[in-house]
C-alpha atoms as a PDB file:
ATOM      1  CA  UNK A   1    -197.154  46.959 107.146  1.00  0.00           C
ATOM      2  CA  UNK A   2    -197.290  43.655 108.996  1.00  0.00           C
ATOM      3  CA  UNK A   3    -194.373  42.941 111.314  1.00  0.00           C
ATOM      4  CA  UNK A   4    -191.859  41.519 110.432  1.00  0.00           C
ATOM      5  CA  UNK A   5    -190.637  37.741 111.693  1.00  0.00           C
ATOM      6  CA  UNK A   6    -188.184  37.361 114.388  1.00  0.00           C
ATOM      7  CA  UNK A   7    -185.238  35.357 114.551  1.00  0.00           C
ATOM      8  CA  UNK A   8    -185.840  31.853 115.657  1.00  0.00           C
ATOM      9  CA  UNK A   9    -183.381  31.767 118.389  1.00  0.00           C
ATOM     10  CA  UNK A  10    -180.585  33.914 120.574  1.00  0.00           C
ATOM     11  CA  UNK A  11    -177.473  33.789 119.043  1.00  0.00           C
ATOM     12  CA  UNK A  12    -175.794  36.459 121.887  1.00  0.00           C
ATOM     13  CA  UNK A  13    -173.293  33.677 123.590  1.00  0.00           C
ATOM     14  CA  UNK A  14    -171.982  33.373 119.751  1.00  0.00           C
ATOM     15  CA  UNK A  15    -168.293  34.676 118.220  1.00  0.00           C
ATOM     16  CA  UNK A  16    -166.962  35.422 115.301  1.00  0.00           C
ATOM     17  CA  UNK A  17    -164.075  35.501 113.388  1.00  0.00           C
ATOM     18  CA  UNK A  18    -163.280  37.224 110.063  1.00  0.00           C
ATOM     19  CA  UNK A  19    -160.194  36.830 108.202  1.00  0.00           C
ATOM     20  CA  UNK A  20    -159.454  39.891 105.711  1.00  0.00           C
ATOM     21  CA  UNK A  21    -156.677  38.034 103.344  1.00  0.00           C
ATOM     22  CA  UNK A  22    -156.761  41.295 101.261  1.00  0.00           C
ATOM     23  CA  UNK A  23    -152.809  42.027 100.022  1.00  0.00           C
ATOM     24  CA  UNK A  24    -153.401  45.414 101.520  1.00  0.00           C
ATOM     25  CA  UNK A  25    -151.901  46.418 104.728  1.00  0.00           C
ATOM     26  CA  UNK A  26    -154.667  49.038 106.491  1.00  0.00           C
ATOM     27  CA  UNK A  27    -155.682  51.512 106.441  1.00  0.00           C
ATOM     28  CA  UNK A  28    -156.096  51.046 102.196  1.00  0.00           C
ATOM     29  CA  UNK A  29    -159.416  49.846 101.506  1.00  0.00           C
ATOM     30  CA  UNK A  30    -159.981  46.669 101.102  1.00  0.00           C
ATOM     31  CA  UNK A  31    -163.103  45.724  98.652  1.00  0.00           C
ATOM     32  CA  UNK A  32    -162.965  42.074 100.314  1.00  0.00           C
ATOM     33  CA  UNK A  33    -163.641  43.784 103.873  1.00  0.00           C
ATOM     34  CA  UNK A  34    -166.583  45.861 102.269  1.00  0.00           C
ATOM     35  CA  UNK A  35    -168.382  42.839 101.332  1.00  0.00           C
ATOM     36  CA  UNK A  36    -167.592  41.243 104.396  1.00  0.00           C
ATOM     37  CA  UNK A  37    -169.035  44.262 106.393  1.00  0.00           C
ATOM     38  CA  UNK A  38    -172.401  43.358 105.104  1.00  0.00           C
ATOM     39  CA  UNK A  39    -172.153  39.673 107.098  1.00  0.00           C
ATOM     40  CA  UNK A  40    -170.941  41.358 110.105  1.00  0.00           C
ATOM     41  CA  UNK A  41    -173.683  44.051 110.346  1.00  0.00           C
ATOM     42  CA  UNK A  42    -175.960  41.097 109.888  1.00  0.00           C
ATOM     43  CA  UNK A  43    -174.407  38.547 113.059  1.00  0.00           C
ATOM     44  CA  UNK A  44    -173.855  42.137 114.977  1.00  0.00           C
ATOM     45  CA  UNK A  45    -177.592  43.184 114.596  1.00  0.00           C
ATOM     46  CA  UNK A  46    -178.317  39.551 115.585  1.00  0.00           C
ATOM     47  CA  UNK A  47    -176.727  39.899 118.849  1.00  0.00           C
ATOM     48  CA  UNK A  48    -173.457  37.732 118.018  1.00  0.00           C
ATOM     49  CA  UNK A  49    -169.807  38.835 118.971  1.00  0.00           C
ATOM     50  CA  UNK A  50    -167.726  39.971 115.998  1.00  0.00           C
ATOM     51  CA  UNK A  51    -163.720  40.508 114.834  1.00  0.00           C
ATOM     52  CA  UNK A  52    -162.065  41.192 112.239  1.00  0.00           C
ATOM     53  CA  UNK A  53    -158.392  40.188 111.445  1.00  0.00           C
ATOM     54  CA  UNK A  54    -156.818  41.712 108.361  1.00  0.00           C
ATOM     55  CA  UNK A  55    -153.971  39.039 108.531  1.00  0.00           C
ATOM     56  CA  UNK A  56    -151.343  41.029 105.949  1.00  0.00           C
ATOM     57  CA  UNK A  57    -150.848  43.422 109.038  1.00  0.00           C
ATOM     58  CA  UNK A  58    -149.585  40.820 111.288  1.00  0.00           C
ATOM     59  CA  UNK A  59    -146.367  39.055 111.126  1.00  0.00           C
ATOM     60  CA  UNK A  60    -147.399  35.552 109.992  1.00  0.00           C
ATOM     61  CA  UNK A  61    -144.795  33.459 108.748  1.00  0.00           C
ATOM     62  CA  UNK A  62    -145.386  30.887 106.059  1.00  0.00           C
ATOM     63  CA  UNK A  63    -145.374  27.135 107.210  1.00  0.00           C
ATOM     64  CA  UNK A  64    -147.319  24.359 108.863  1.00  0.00           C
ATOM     65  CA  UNK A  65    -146.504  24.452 112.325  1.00  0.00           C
ATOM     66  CA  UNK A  66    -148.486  26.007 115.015  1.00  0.00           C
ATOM     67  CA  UNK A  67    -145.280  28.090 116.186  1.00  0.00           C
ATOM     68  CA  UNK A  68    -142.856  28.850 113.597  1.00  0.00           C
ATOM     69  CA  UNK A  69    -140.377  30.571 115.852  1.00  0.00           C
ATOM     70  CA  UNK A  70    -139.700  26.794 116.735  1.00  0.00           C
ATOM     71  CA  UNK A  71    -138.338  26.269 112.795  1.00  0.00           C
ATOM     72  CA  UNK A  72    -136.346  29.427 112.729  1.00  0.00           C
ATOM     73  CA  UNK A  73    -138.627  32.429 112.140  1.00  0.00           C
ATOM     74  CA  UNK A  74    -137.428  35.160 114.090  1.00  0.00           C
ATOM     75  CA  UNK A  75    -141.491  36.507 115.223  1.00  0.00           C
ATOM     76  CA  UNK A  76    -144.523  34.957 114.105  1.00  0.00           C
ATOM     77  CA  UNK A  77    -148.146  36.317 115.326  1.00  0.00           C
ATOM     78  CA  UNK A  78    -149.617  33.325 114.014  1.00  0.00           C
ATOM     79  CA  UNK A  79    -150.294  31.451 118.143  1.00  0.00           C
ATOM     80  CA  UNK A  80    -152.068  34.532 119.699  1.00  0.00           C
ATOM     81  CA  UNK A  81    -153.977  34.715 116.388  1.00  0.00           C
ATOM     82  CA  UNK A  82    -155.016  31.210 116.523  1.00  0.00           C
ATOM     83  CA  UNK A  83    -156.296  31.794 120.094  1.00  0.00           C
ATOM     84  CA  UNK A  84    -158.760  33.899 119.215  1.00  0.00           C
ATOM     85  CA  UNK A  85    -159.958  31.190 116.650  1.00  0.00           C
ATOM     86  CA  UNK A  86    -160.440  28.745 119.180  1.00  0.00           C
ATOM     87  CA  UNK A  87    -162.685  31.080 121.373  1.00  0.00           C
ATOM     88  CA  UNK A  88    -165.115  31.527 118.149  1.00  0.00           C
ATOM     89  CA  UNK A  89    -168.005  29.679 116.594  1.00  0.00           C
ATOM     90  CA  UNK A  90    -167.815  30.820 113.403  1.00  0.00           C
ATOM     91  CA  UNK A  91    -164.393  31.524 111.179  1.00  0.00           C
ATOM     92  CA  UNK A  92    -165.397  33.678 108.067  1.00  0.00           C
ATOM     93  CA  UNK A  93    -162.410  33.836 105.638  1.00  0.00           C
ATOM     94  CA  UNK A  94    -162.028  36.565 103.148  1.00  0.00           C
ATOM     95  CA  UNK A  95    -160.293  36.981  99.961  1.00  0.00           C
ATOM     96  CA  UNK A  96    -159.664  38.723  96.421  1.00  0.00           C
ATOM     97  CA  UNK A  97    -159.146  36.890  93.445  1.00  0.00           C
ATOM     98  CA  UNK A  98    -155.167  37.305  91.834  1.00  0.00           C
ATOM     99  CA  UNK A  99    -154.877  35.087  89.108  1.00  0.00           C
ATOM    100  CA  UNK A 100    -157.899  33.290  89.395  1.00  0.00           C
ATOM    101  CA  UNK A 101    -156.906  31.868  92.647  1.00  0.00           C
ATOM    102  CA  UNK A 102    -157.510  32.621  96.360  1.00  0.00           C
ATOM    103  CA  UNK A 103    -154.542  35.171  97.594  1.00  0.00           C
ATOM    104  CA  UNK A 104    -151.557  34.014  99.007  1.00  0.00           C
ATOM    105  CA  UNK A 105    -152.238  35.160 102.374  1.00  0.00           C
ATOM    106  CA  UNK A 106    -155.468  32.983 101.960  1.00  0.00           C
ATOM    107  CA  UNK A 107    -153.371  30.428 101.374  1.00  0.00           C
ATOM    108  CA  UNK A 108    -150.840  31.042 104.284  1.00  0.00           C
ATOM    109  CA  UNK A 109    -154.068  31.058 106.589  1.00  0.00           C
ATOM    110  CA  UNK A 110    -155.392  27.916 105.348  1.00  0.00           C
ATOM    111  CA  UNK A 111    -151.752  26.057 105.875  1.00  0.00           C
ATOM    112  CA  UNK A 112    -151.456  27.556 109.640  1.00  0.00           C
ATOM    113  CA  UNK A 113    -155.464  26.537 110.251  1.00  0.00           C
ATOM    114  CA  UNK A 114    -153.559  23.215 109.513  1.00  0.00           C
ATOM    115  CA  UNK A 115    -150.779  23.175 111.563  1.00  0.00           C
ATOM    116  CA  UNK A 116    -153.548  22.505 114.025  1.00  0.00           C
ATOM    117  CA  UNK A 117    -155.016  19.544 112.531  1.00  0.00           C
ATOM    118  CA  UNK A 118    -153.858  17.185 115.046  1.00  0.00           C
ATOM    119  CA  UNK A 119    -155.009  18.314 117.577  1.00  0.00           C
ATOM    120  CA  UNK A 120    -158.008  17.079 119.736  1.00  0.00           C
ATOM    121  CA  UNK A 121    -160.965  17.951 121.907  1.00  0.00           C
ATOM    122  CA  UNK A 122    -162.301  16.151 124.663  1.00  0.00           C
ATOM    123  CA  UNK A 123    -164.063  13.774 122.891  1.00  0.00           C
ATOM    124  CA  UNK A 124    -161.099  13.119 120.602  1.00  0.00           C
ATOM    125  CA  UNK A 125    -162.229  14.577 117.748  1.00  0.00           C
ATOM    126  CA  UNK A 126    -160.020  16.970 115.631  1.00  0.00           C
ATOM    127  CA  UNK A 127    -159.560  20.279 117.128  1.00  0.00           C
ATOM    128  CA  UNK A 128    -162.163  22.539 114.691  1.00  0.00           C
ATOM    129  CA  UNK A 129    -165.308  19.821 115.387  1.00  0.00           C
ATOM    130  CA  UNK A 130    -168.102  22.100 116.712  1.00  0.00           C
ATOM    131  CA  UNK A 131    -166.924  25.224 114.603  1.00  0.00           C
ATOM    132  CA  UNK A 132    -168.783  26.169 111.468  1.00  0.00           C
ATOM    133  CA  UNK A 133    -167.346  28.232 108.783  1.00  0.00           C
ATOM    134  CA  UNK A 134    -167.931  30.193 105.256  1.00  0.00           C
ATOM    135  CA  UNK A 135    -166.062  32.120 102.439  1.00  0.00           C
ATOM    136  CA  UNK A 136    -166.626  35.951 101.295  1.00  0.00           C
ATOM    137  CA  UNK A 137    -164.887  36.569  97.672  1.00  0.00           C
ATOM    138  CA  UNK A 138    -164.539  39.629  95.577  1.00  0.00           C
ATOM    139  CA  UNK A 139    -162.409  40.190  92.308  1.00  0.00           C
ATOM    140  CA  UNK A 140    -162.925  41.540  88.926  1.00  0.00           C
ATOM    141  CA  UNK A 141    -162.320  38.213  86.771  1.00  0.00           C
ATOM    142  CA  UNK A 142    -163.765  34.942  86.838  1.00  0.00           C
ATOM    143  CA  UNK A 143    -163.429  32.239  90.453  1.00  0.00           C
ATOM    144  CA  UNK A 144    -165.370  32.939  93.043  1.00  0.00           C
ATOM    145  CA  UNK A 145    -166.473  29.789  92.851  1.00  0.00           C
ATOM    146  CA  UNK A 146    -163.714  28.346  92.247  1.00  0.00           C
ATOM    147  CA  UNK A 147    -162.106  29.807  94.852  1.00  0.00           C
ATOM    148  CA  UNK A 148    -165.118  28.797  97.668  1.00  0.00           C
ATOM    149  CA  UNK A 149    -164.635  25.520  96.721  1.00  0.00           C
ATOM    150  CA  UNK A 150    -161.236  25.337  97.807  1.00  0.00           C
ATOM    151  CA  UNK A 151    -161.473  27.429 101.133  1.00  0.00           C
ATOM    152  CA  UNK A 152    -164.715  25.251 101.719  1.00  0.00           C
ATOM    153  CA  UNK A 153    -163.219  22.211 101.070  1.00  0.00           C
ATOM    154  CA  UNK A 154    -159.804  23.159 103.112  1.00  0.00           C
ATOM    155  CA  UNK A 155    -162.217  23.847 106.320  1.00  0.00           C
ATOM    156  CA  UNK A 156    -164.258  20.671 105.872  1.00  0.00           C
ATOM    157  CA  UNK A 157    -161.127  18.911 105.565  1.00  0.00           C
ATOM    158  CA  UNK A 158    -159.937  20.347 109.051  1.00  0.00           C
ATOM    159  CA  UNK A 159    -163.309  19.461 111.034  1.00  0.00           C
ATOM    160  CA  UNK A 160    -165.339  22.449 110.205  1.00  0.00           C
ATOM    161  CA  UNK A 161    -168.711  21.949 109.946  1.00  0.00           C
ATOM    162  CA  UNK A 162    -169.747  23.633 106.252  1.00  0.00           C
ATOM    163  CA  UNK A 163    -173.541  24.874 106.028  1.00  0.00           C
ATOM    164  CA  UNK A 164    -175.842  24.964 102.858  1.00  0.00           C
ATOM    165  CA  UNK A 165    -175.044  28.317 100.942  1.00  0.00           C
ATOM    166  CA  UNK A 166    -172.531  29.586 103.057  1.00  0.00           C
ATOM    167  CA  UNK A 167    -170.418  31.442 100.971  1.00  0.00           C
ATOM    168  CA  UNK A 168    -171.018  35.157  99.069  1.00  0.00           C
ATOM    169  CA  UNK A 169    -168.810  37.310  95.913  1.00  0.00           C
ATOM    170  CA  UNK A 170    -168.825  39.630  93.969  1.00  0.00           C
ATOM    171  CA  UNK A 171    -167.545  40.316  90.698  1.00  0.00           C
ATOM    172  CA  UNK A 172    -166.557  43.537  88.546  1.00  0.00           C
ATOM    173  CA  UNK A 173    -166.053  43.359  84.666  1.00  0.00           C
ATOM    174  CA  UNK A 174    -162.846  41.484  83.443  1.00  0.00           C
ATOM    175  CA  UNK A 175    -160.037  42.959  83.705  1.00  0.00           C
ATOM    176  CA  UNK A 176    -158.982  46.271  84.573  1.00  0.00           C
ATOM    177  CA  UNK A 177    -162.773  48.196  86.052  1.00  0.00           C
ATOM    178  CA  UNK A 178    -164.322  49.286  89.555  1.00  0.00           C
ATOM    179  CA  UNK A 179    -163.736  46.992  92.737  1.00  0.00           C
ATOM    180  CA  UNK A 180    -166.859  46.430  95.083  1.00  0.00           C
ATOM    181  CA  UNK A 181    -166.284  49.252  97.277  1.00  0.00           C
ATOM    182  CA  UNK A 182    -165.869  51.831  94.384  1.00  0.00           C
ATOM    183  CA  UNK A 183    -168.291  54.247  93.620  1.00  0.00           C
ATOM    184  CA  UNK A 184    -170.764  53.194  90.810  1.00  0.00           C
ATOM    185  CA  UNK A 185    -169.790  49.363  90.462  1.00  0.00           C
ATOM    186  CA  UNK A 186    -173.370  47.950  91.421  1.00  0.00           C
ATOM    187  CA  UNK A 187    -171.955  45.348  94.204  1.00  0.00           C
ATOM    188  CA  UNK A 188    -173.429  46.818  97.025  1.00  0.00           C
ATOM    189  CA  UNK A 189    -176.281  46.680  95.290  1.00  0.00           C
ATOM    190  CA  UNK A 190    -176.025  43.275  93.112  1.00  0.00           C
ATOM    191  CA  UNK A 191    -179.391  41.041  94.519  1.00  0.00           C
ATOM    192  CA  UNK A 192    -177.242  38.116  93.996  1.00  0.00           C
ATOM    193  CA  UNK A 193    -174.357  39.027  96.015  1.00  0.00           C
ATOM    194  CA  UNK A 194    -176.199  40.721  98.581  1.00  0.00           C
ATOM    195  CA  UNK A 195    -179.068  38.012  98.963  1.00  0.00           C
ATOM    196  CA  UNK A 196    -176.271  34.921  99.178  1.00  0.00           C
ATOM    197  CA  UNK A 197    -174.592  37.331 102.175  1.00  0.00           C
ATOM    198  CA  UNK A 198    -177.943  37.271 103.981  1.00  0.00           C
ATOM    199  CA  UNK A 199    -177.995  33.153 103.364  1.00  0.00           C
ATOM    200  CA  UNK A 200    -174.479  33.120 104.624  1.00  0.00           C
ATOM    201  CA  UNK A 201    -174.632  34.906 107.997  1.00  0.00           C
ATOM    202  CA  UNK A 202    -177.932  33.264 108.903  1.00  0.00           C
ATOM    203  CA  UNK A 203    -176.996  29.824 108.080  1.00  0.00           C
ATOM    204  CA  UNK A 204    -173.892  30.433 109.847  1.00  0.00           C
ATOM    205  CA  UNK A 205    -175.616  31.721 113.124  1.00  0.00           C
ATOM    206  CA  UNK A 206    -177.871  29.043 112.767  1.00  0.00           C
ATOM    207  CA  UNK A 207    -175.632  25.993 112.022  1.00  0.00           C
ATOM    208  CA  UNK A 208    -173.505  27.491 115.017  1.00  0.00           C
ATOM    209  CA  UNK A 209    -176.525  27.762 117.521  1.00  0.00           C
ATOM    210  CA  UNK A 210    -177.450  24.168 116.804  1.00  0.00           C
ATOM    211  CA  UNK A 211    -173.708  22.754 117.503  1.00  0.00           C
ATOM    212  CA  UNK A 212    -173.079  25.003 120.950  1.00  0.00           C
ATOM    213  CA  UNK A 213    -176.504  23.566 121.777  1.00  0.00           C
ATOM    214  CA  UNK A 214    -175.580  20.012 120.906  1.00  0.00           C
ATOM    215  CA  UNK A 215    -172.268  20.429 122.496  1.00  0.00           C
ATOM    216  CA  UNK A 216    -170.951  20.014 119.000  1.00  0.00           C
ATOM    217  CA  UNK A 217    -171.223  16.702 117.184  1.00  0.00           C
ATOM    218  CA  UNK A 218    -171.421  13.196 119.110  1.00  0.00           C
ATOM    219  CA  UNK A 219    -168.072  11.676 119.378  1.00  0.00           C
ATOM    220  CA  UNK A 220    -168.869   8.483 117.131  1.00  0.00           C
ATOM    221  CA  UNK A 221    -167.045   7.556 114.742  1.00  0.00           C
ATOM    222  CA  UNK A 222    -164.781  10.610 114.262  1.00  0.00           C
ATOM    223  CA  UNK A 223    -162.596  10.519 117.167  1.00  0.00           C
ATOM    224  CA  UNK A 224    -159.290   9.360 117.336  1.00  0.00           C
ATOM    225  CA  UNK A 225    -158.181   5.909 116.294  1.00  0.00           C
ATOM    226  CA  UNK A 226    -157.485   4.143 119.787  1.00  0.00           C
ATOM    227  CA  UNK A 227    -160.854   5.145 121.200  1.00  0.00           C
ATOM    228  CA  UNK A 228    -162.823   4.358 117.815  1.00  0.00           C
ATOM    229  CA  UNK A 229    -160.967   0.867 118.351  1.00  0.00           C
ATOM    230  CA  UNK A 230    -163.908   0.815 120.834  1.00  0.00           C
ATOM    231  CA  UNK A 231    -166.890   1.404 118.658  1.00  0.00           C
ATOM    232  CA  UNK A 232    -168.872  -0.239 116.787  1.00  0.00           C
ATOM    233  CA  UNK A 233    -168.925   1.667 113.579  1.00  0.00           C
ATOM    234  CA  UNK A 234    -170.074  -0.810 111.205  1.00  0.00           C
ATOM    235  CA  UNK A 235    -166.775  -0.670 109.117  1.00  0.00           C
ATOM    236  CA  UNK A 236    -166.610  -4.123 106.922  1.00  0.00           C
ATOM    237  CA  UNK A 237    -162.859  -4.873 108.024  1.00  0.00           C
ATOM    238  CA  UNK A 238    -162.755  -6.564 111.528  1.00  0.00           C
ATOM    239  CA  UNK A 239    -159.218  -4.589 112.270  1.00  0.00           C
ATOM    240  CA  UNK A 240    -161.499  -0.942 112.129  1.00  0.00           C
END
């Protein structure tokens, strides 16, 4: 057998983050984190730094601040959380499917992701510029797509940079039937699923090598408004 192709580049000085929005506290199994094991295997193998944060086990309160002890939550996890997403390259967030929507702790991640929106980098960009990200989904009725359109959409929105095909799910029969990580329910493996989780991790790693290399994306035209007063960015109005 001929040997097999390398990887094109090293992708050792890269992290990554992966939000388990299961509703199950560990240790239950979650059939979101099983799928999700098959993209970390894949950035592990490739030499990449890997976590995992299952966030129902932490005390996150709900709300769009990046502190919410500061609006009268007695705890919230939510800042040391969000320092480990600023140290990664890559934010992977996980979900089931509850009635035909992302979960609500899906939703309570996306909302504190935006409590950061404001802020900037160096170059005056918003904070996430220079971070890529994708969407693992598993259920047993009908949205994955659905539901990677709006997690996709909600990081693109924030500054994350979205690659092609960067998303993977898996779904049972619908209704009641096996989950992913049950015995006998084909998703480990469905070619689909599993072929799309390849796609995902590598276009991750890749998009991810080529913005830590580029020292993320030139600050032109998406940095704050008093410094893009300065550039000439074409815009038909004199005033922008």
């Amino acid at each position: 057998m001929a040997d097999k192709q390398s990887p094109p580049a090293r992708y050792d000085d890269l992290n990554a983050i992966f939000f388990n929005c299961t509703l199950k506290r560990s240790p239950a199994q979650s059939n979101t984190d099983a799928l999700m094991e098959v993209c970390r295997q894949i950035m592990r193998a490739a030499g990449a730094g890997v976590e995992t944060v299952r966030l129902v086990d932490h005390e996150v309160a709900p709300g769009v601040q990046p502190d919410m002890t500061e609006a009268g939550w007695d705890r919230d996890d939510w800042p040391k959380i969000y320092e480990r997403v600023k140290a990664a390259d890559i934010v992977v967030i996980g979900t089931p499917i509850w009635i035909g929507e992302e979960s609500s702790e899906c939703r309570k991640l996306l909302e504190r992701l935006y409590a950061h929106f404001g802020e900037t980098n160096e170059k005056g960009q918003y904070g996430f510029y220079g971070k890529t990200g994708g969407c693992v989904v598993t259920g047993n009725e009908d949205g994955v797509k659905h539901v990677c359109m709006t997690v996709l959409h909600a990081l693109s929105h924030m500054g994350f940079m979205v690659p092609p095909q960067c998303e993977t799910g898996w779904l049972g029969d619908i209704g009641p039937g096996p989950s992913y990580a049950d015995e006998g329910s084909g998703g480990p493996e469905h070619a689909f699923t599993q072929k799309n989780a390849i796609y995902m991790s590598w276009n991750l790693l890749h998009t991810a090598r080529m913005l830590k290399d580029a020292g993320g994306l030139p600050g032109f035209g998406n940095v704050d408004e008093e410094t893009l007063k300065g550039q000439q960015t074409y815009h038909p109005h004199p005033d922008w």
